[in-house]
Protein backbone atom coordinates (compact mmCIF):
# COMPACT_ATOMS: atom_id res chain seq x y z
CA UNK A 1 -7.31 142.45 129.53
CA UNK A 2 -7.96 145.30 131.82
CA UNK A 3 -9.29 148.60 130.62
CA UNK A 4 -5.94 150.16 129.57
CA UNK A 5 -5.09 152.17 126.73
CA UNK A 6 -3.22 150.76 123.96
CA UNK A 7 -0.52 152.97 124.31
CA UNK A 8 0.62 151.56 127.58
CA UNK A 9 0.89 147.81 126.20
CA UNK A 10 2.91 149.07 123.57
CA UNK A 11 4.98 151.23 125.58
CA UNK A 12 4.92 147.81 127.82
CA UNK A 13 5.87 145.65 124.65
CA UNK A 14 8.91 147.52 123.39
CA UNK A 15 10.58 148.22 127.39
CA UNK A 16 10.11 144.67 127.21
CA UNK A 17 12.21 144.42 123.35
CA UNK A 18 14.85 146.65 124.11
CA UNK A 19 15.36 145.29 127.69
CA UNK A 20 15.76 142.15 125.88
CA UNK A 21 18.22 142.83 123.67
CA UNK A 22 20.24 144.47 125.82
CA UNK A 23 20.53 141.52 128.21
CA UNK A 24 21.98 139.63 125.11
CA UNK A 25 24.09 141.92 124.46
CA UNK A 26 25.51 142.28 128.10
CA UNK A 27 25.41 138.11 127.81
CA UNK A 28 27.25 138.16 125.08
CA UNK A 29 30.00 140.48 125.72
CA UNK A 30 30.02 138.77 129.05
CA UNK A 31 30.71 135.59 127.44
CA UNK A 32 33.41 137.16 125.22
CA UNK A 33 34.98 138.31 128.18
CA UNK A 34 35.36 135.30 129.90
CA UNK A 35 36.21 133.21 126.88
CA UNK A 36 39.71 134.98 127.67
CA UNK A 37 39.52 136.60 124.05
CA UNK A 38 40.54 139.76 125.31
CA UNK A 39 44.40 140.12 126.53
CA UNK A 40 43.56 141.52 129.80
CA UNK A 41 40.87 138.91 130.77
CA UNK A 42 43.15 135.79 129.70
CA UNK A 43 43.12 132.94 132.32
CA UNK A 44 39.19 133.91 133.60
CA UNK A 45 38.05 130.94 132.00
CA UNK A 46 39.87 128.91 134.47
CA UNK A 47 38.99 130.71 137.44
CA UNK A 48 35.13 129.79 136.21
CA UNK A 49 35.53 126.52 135.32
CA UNK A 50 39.37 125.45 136.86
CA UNK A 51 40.48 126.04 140.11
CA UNK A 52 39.17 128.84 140.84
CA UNK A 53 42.44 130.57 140.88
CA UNK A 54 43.06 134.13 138.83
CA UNK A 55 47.09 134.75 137.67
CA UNK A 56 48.57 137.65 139.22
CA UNK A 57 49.00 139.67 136.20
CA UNK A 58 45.66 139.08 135.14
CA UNK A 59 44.31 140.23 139.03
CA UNK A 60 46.73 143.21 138.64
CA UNK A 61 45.08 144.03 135.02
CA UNK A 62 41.38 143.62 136.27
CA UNK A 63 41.80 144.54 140.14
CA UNK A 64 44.77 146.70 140.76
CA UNK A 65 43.21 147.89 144.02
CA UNK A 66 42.81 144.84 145.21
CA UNK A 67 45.87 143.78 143.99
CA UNK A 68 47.49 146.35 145.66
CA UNK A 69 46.26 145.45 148.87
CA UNK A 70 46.93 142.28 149.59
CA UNK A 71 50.24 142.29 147.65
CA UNK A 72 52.22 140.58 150.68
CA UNK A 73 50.07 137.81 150.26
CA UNK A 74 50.72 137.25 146.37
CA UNK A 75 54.50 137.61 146.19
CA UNK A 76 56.19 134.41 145.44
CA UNK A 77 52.80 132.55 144.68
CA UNK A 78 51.59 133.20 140.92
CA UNK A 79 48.02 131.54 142.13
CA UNK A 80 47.75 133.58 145.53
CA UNK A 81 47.82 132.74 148.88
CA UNK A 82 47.77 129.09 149.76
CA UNK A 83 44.55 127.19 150.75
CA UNK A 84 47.23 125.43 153.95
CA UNK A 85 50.56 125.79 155.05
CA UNK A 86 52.74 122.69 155.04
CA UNK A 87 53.50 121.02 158.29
């Protein structure tokens, strides 16, 4: 080891402990959050894993701005814009 003082590994070792277990906690209530759990966040787990589409009500909850803006191009579609237009 190099010629430090002790108090810098343990200042070193508990950065390290409390950086940890905040990462599990931000993993965790990540992971809550997408499970849908929540009211606001339901239908996020199909947007991961489905087709990568988020229901308008749940965009409007999470990203109102957003929302907002391209408004013209949700109406009538509850899944947003289509991918192609029908010939």
């Amino acid at each position: 080891l190099p010629a430090t003082p002790q108090w810098v590994f343990l200042i070193a070792i508990r950065i390290h402990i409390y950086g940890a277990w905040i990462a599990i906690i931000a993993l965790c209530l990540h992971a809550f959050a997408g499970l849908g759990v929540l009211h606001t966040h339901c239908g996020l787990l199909g947007a991961m894993f489905g087709d990568g589409t988020v229901p308008v009500r749940t965009a409007r909850t999470l990203w109102p701005g957003w929302t907002q803006k391209n408004l013209h191009d949700l109406k009538g579609n509850p899944h947003g814009p289509p991918s192609h237009t029908p010939s």
